[in-house]
Protein backbone atom coordinates (compact mmCIF):
# COMPACT_ATOMS: atom_id res chain seq x y z
CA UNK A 1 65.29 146.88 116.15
CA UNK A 2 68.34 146.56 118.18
CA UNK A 3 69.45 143.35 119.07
CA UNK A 4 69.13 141.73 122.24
CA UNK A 5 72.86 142.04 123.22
CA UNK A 6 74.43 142.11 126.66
CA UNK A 7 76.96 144.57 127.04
CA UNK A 8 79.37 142.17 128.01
CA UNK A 9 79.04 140.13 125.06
CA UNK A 10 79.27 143.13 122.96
CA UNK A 11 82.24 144.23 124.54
CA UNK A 12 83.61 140.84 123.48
CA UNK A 13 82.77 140.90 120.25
CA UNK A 14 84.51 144.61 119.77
CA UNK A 15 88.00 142.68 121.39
CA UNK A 16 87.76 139.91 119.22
CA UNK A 17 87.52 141.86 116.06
CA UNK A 18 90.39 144.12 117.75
CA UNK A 19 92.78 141.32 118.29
CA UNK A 20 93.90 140.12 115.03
CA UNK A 21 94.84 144.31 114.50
CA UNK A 22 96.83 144.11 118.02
CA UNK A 23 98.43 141.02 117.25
CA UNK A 24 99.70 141.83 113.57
CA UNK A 25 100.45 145.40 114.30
CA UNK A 26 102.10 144.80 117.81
CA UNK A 27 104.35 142.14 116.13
CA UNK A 28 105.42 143.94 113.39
CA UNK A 29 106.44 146.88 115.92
CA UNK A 30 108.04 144.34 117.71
CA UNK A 31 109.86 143.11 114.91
CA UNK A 32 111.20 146.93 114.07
CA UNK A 33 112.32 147.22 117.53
CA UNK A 34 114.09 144.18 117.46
CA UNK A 35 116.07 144.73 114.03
CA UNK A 36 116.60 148.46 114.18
CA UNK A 37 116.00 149.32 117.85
CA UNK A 38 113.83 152.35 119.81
CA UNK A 39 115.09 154.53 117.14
CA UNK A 40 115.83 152.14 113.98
CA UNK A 41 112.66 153.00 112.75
CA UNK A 42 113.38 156.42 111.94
CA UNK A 43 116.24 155.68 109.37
CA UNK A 44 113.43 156.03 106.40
CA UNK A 45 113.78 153.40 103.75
CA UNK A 46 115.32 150.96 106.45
CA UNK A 47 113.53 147.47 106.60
CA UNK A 48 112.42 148.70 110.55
CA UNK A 49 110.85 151.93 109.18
CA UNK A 50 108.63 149.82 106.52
CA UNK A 51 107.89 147.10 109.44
CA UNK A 52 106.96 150.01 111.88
CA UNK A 53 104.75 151.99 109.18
CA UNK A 54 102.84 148.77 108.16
CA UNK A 55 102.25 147.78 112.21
CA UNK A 56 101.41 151.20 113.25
CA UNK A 57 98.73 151.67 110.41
CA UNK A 58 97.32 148.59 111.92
CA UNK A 59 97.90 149.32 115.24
CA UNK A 60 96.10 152.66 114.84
CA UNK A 61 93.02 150.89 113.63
CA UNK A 62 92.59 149.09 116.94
CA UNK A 63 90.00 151.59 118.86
CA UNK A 64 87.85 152.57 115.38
CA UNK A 65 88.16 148.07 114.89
CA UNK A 66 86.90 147.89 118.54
CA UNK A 67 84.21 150.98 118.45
CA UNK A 68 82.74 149.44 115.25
CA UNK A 69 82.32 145.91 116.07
CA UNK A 70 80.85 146.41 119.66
CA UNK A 71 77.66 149.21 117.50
CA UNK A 72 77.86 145.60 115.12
CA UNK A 73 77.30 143.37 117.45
CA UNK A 74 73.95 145.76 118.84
CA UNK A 75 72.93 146.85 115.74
CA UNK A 76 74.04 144.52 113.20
CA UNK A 77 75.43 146.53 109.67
CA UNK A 78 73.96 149.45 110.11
CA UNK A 79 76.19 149.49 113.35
CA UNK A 80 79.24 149.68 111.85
CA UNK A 81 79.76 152.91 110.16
CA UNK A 82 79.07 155.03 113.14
CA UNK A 83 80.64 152.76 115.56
CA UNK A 84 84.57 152.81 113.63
CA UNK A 85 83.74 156.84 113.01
CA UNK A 86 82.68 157.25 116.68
CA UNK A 87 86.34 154.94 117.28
CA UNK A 88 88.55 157.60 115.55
CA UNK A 89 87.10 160.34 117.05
CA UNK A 90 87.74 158.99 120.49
CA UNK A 91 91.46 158.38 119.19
CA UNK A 92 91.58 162.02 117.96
CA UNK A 93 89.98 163.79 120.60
CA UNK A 94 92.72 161.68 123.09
CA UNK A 95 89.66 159.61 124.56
CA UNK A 96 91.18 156.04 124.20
CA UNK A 97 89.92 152.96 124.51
CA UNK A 98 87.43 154.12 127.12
CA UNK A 99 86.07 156.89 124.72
CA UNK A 100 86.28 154.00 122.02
CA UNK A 101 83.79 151.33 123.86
CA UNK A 102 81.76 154.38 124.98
CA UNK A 103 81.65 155.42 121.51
CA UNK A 104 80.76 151.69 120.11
CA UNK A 105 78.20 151.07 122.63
CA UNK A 106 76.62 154.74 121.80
CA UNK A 107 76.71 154.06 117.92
CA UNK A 108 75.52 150.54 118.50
CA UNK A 109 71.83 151.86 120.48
CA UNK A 110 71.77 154.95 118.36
CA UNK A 111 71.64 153.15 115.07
CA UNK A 112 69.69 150.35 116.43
CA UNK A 113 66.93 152.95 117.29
CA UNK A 114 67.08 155.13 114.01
CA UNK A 115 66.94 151.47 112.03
CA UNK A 116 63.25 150.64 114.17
CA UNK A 117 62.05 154.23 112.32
CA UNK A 118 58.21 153.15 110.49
CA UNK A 119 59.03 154.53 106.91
CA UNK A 120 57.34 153.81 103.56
CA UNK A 121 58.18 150.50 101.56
CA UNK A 122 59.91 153.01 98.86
CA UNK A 123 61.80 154.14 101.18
CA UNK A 124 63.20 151.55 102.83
CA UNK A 125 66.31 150.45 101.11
CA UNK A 126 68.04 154.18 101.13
CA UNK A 127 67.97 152.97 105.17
CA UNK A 128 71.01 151.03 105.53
CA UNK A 129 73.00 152.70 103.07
CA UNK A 130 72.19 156.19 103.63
CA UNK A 131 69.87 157.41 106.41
CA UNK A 132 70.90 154.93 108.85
CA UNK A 133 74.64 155.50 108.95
CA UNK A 134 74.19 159.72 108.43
CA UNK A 135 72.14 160.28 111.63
CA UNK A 136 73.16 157.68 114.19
CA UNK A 137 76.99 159.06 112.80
CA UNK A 138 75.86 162.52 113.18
CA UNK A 139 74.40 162.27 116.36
CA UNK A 140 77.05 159.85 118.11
CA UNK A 141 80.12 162.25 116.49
CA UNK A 142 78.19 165.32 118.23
CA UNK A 143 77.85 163.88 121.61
CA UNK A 144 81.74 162.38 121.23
CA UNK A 145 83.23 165.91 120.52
CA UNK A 146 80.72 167.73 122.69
CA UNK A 147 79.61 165.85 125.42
CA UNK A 148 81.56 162.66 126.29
CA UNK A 149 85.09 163.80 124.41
CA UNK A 150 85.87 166.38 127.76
CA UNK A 151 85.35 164.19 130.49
CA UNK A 152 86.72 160.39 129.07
CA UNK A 153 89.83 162.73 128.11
CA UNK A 154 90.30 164.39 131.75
CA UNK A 155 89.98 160.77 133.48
CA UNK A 156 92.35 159.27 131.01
CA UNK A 157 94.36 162.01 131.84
CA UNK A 158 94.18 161.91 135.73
CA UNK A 159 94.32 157.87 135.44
CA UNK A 160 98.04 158.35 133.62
CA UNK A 161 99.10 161.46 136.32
CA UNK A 162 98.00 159.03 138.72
CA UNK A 163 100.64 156.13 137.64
CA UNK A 164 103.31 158.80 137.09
CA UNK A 165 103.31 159.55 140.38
CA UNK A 166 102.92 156.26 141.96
CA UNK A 167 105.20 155.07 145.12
CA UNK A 168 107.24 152.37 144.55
CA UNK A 169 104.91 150.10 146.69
CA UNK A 170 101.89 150.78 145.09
CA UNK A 171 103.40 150.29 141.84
CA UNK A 172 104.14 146.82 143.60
CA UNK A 173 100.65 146.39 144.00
CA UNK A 174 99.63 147.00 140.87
CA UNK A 175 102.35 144.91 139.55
CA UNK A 176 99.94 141.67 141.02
CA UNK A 177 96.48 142.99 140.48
CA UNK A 178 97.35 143.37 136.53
CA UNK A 179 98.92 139.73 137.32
CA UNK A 180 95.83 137.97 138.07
CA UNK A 181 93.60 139.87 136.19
CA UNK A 182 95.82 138.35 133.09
CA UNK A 183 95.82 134.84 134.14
CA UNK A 184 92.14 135.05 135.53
CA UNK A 185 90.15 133.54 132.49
CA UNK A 186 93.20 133.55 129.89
CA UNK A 187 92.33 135.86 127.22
CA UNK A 188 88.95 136.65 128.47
CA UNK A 189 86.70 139.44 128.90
CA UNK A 190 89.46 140.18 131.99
CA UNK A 191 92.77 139.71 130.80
CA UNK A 192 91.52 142.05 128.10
CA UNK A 193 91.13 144.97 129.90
CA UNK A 194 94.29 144.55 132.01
CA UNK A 195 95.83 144.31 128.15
CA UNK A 196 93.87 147.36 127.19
CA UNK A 197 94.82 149.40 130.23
CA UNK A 198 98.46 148.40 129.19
CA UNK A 199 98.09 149.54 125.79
CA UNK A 200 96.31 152.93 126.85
CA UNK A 201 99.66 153.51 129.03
CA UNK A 202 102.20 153.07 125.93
CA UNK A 203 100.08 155.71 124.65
CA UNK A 204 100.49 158.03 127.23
CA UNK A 205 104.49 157.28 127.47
CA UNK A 206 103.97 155.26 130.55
CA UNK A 207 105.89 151.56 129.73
CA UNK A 208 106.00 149.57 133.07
CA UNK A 209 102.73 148.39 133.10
CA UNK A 210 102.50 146.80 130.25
CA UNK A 211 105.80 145.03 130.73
CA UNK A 212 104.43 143.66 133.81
CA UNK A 213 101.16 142.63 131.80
CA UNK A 214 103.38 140.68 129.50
CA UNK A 215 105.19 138.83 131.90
CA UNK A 216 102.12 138.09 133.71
CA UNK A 217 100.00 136.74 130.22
CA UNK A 218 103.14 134.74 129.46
CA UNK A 219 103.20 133.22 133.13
CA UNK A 220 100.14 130.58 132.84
CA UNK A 221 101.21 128.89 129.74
CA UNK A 222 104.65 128.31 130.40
CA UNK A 223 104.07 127.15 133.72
CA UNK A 224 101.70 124.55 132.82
CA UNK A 225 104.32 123.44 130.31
CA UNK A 226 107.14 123.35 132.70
CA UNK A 227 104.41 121.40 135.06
CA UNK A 228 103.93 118.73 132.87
CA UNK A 229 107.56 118.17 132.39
CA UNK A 230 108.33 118.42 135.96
CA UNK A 231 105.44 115.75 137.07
CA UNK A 232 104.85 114.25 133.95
CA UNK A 233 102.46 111.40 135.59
CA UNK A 234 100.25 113.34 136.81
CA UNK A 235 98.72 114.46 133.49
CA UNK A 236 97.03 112.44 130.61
CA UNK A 237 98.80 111.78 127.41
CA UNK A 238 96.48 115.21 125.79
CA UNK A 239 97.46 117.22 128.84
CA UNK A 240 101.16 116.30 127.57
CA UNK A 241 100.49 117.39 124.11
CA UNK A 242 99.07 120.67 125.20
CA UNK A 243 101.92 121.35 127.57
CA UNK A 244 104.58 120.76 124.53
CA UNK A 245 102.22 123.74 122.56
CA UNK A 246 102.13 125.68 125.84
CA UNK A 247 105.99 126.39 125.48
CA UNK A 248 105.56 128.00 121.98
CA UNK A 249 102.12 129.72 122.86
CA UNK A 250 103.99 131.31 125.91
CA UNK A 251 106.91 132.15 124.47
CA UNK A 252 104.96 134.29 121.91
CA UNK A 253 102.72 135.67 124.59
CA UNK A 254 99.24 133.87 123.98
CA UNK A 255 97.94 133.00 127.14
CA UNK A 256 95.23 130.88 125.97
CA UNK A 257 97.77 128.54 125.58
CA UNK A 258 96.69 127.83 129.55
CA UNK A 259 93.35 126.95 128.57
CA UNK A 260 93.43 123.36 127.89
CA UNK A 261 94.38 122.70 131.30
CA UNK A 262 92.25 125.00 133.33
CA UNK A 263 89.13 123.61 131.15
CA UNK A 264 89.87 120.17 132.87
CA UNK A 265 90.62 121.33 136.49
CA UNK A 266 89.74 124.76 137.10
CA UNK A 267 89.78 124.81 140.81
CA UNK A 268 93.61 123.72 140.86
CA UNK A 269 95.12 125.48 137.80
CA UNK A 270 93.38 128.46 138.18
CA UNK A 271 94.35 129.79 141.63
CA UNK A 272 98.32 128.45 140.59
CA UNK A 273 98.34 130.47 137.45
CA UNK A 274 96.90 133.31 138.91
CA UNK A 275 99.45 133.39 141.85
CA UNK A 276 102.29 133.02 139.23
CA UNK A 277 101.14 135.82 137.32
CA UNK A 278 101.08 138.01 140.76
CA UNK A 279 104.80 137.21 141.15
CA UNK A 280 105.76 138.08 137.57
CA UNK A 281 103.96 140.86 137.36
CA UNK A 282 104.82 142.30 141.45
CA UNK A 283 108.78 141.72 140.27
CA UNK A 284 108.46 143.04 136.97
CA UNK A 285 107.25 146.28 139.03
CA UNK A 286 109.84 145.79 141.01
CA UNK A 287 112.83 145.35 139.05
CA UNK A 288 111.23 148.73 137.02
CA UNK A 289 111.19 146.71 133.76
CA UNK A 290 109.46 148.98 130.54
CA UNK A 291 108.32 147.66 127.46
CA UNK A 292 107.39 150.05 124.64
CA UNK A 293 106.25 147.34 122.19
CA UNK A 294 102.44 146.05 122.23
CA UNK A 295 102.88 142.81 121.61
CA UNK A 296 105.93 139.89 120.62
CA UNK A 297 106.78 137.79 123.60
CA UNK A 298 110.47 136.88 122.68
CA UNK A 299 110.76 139.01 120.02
CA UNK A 300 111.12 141.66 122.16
CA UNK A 301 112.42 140.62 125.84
CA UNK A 302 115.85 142.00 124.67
CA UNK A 303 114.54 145.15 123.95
CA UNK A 304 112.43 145.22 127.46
CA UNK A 305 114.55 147.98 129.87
CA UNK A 306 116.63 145.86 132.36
CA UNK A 307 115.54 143.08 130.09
CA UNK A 308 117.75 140.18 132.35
CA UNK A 309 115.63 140.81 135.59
CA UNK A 310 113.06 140.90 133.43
CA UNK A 311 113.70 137.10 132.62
CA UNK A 312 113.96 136.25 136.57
CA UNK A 313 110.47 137.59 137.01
CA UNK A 314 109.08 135.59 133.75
CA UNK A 315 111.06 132.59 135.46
CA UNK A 316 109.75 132.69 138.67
CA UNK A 317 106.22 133.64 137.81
CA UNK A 318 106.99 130.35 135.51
CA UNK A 319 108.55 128.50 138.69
CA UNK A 320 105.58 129.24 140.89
CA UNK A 321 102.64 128.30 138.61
CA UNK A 322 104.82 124.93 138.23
CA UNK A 323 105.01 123.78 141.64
CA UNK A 324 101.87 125.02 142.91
CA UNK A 325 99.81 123.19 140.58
CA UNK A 326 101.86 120.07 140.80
CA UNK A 327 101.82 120.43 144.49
CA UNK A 328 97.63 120.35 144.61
CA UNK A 329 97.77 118.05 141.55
CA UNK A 330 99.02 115.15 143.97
CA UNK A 331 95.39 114.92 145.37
CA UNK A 332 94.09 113.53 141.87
CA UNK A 333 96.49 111.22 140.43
CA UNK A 334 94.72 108.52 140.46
CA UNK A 335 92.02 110.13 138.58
CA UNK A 336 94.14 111.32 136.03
CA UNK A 337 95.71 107.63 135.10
CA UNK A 338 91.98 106.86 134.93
CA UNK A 339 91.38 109.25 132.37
CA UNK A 340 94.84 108.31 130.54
CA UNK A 341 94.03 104.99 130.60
CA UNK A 342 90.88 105.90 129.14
CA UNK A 343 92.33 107.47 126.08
CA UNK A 344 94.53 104.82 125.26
């Protein structure tokens, strides 16, 4: 029987089995951009070309990885097989990541319902390894190419026409909605799709976006760290400590590094690292910054197009987050010395 999933939290499951692909292969593509540059990586033999094959073989896995772990987390093992098959078709037949979750999430019921079949006792073991995976694969790869292939494809399509031909303004806009999507929950369900939206746009040779998504996930966690040098008694002597992580967590573009510190007050971190993200991500828009790598924080800045501006709207989304959070933080000092003194 299939399992009594949410979407949502099979959604989740697909990213989370997705982002240790994303983070190796968008770092080691970082890494070839930063030692041999946007073309480096052609020179064959070079140590860019072997850092940009081993990334991109595991970048490509990213939408089968996702696709296969969503049909898991519905179906269990059975789920698997047609979920990463119904992933690469939606990479070959130019769905994306939207024809990749629809794919999962299609895999995922169809082999949940072909594993509830009745069938004889005898029979059952050739389930899992045979039947199981060969119709619910069968099935899901006919309504991918047939069916769902066409349409995902034409909206992906008209989604990246769309951006192309964006004003300035309302590339302003989305500049801050991509902002506080990142810093909303910090790696979470929402940040993730902002990230995925970014990645779908590399893919369709469309790089400001995602350089605005960067600055914006590397906002939260460097603000808080700048906060608690900047106001250093109004946080408890683990705030501190998490703060002196946030720098590095930042720096490589982990925005969970935030987490700590909205876990403990929510209502006043939240809303500051959320505006900060806005303004990194609005200037980053606006100073037409590109990024062509996935993933590498600092690794790859200098290779970001007008990479210096680039820095003012990482500092100033930093700047922000810093002083508004500080600023509303005044309310509970007292309350936070109780809790130091607490811990000591």
């Amino acid at each position: 029987m299939v399992q009594k999933v949410s979407v949502r939290n099979s959604l989740m499951t697909g990213v989370s089995y997705m982002i240790p692909f994303v983070t190796a292969g968008g770092i080691l593509i970082a890494l070839s951009f930063a030692i041999g540059g946007y073309e480096g990586f052609k020179v064959q033999g070079s140590i860019a070309d072997y850092l940009m094959r081993i990334g991109g073989g595991a970048f490509g896995l990213m939408v089968p990885i996702l696709a296969g772990f969503i049909a898991f987390a519905i179906a269990d093992r059975p789920g698997i097989a047609p979920g990463l098959i119904a992933g690469q078709l939606a990479t070959t037949i130019g769905a994306g990541f939207l024809g990749g979750i629809i794919g999962g999430l299609l895999a995922g019921y169809v082999a949940g319902w072909v594993k509830s079949w009745p069938v004889p006792k005898s029979f059952s073991k050739l389930m899992p390894v045979l039947v199981i995976p060969l119709v619910a694969t069968l099935i899901v790869g006919l309504l991918m190419i047939l069916v769902i292939g066409t349409p995902i494809k034409s909206i992906m399509d008209g989604l990246t026409n769309w951006l192309k031909n964006m004003s300035q303004g309302n590339m302003i806009v989305l500049g801050i909605v991509l902002g506080l999507m990142m810093a909303f929950d910090m790696g979470g369900p929402v940040n993730k799709v902002a990230y995925t939206f970014g990645l779908s746009m590399i893919s369709a040779g469309i790089f400001q976006p995602h350089a605005a998504i960067m600055a914006a996930g590397m906002t939260p966690p460097l603000g808080l760290a700048l906060a608690t040098v900047l106001a250093p008694k109004k946080y408890n002597s683990r705030e501190i400590e998490a703060g002196k992580a946030a720098w590095i967590m930042g720096a490589s573009f982990i925005t969970e590094g935030a987490i700590p510190f909205a876990a403990a007050d929510p209502l006043r971190v939240i809303p500051s690292i959320m505006t900060g993200s806005a303004v990194a991500g609005a200037l980053s828009m606006v100073f037409g910054n590109t990024l062509r790598a996935p993933h590498g924080g600092i690794f790859v800045i200098p290779l970001i197009g007008n990479f210096p501006l680039y820095l003012v709207a990482l500092a100033a989304g930093t700047v922000v987050t810093a002083f508004l959070v500080n600023m509303l933080k005044t309310e509970v000092t007292a309350e936070v010395k109780a809790g130091a003194a607490v811990e000591m």
